[in-house]
C-alpha atoms as a PDB file:
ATOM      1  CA  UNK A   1      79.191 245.245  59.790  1.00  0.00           C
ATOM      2  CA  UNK A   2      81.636 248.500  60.377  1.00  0.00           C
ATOM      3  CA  UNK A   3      79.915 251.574  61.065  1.00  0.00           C
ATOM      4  CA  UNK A   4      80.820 254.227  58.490  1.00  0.00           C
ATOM      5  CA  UNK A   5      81.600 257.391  60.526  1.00  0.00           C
ATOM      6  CA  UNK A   6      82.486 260.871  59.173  1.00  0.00           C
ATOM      7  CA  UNK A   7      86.612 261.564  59.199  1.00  0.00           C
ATOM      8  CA  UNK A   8      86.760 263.965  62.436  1.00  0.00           C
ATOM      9  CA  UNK A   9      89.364 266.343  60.583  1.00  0.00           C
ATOM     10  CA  UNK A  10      86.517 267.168  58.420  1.00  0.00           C
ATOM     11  CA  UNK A  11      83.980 267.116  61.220  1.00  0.00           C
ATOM     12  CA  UNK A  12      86.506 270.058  62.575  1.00  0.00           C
ATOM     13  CA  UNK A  13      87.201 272.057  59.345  1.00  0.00           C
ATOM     14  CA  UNK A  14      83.747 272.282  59.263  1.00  0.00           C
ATOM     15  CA  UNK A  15      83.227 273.233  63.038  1.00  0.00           C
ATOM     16  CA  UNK A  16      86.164 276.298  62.142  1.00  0.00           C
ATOM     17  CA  UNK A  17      84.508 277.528  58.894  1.00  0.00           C
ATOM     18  CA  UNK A  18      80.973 277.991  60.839  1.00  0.00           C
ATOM     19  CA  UNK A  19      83.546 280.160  63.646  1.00  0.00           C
ATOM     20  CA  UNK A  20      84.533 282.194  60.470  1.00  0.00           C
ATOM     21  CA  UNK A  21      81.217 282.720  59.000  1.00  0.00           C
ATOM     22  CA  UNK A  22      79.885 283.720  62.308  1.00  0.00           C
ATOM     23  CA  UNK A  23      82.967 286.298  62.852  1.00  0.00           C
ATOM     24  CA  UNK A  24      82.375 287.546  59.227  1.00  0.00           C
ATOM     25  CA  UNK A  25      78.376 288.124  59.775  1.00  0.00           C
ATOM     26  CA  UNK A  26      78.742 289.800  63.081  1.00  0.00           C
ATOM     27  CA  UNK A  27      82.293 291.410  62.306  1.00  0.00           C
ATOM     28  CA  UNK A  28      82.796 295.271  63.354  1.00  0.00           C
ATOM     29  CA  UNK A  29      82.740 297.384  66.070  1.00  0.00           C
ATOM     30  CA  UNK A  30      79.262 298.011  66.448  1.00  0.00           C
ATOM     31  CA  UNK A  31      76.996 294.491  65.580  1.00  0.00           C
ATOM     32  CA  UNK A  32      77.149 292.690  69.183  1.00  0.00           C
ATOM     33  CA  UNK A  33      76.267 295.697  70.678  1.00  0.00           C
ATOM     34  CA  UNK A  34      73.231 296.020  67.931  1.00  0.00           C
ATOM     35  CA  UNK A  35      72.735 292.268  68.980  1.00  0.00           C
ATOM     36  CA  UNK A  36      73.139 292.721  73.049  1.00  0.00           C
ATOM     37  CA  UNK A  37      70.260 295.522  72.670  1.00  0.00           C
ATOM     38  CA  UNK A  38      67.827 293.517  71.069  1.00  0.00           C
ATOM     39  CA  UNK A  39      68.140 290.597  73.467  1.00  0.00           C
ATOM     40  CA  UNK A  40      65.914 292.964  75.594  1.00  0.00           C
ATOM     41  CA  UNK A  41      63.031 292.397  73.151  1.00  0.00           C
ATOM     42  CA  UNK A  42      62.264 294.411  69.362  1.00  0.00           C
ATOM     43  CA  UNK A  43      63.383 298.139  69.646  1.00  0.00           C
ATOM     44  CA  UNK A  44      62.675 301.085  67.967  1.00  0.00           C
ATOM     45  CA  UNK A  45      65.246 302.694  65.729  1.00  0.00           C
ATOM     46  CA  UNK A  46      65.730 305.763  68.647  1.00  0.00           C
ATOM     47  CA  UNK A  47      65.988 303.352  71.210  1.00  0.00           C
ATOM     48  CA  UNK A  48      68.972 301.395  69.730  1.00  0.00           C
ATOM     49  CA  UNK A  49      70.372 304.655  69.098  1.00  0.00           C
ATOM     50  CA  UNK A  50      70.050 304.893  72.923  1.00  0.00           C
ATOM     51  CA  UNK A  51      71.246 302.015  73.773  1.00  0.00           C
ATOM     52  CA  UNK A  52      74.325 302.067  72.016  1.00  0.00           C
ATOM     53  CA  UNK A  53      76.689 304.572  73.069  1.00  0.00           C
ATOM     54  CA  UNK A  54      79.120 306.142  70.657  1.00  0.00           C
ATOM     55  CA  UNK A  55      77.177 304.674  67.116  1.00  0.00           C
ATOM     56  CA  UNK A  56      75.828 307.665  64.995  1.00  0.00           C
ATOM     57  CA  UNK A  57      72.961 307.587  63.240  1.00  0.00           C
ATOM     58  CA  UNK A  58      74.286 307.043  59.806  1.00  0.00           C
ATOM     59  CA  UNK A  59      76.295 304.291  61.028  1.00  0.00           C
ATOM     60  CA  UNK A  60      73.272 302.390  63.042  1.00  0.00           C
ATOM     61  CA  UNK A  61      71.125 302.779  59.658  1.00  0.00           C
ATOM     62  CA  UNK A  62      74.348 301.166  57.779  1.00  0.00           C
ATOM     63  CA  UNK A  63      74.441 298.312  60.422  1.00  0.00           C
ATOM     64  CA  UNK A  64      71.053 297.283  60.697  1.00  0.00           C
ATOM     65  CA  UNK A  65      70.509 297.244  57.065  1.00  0.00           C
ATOM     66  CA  UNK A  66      73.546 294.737  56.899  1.00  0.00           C
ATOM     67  CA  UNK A  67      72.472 292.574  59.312  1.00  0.00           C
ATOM     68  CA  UNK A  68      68.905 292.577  57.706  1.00  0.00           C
ATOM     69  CA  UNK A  69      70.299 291.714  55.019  1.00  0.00           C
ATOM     70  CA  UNK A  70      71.952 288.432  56.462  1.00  0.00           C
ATOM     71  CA  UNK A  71      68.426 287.948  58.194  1.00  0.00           C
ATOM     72  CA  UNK A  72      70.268 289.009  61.555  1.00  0.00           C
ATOM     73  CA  UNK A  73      67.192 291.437  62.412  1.00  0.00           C
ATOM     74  CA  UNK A  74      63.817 291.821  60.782  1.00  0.00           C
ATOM     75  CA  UNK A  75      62.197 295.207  60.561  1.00  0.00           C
ATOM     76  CA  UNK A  76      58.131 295.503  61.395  1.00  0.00           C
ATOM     77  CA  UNK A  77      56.636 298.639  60.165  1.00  0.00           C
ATOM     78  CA  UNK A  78      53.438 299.154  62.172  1.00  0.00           C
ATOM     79  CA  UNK A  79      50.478 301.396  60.866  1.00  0.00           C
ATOM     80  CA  UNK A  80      50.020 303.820  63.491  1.00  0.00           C
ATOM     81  CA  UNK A  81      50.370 307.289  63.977  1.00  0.00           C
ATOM     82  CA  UNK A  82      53.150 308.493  64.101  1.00  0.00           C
ATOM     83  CA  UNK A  83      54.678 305.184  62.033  1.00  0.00           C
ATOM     84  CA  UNK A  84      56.172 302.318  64.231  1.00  0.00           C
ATOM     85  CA  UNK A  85      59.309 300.541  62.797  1.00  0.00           C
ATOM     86  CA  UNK A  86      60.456 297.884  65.726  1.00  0.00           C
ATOM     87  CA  UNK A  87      63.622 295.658  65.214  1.00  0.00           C
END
């Protein structure tokens, strides 16, 4: 009995659109640096700011937002004093 096996064109137009989605998600200037800093473990919002040279305030708010969004980052709000939020 033949084996029924996927067609590999498909196999590969799939294999590209996952590229794209990937290059949409983590598109701009600033998201793989975002990313690179939080390979070091969760952050805080003043570290990041830190760690990422050049990105403004406004614009690292804007960012991490988006990528929380697309369930990129999660945000942990501790209750201590002062407040906690880690990345």
């Amino acid at each position: 009995m033949a084996q029924i096996t996927k067609h590999p064109t498909i196999e590969c137009k799939k294999s590209i659109q996952a590229v794209h989605d990937a290059m949409y998600v983590l598109g701009g200037k600033w998201k793989i640096s975002i990313v690179a800093s939080l390979l070091f473990g969760p952050r805080r919002y003043s570290d990041m700011l830190r760690d990422v040279v050049g990105i403004s305030g406004k614009m690292l708010s804007r960012e991490l937002k988006e990528m929380e969004t697309n369930l990129l980052v999660k945000r942990t709000v501790s209750d201590t004093l002062p407040i906690m939020v880690d990345l």
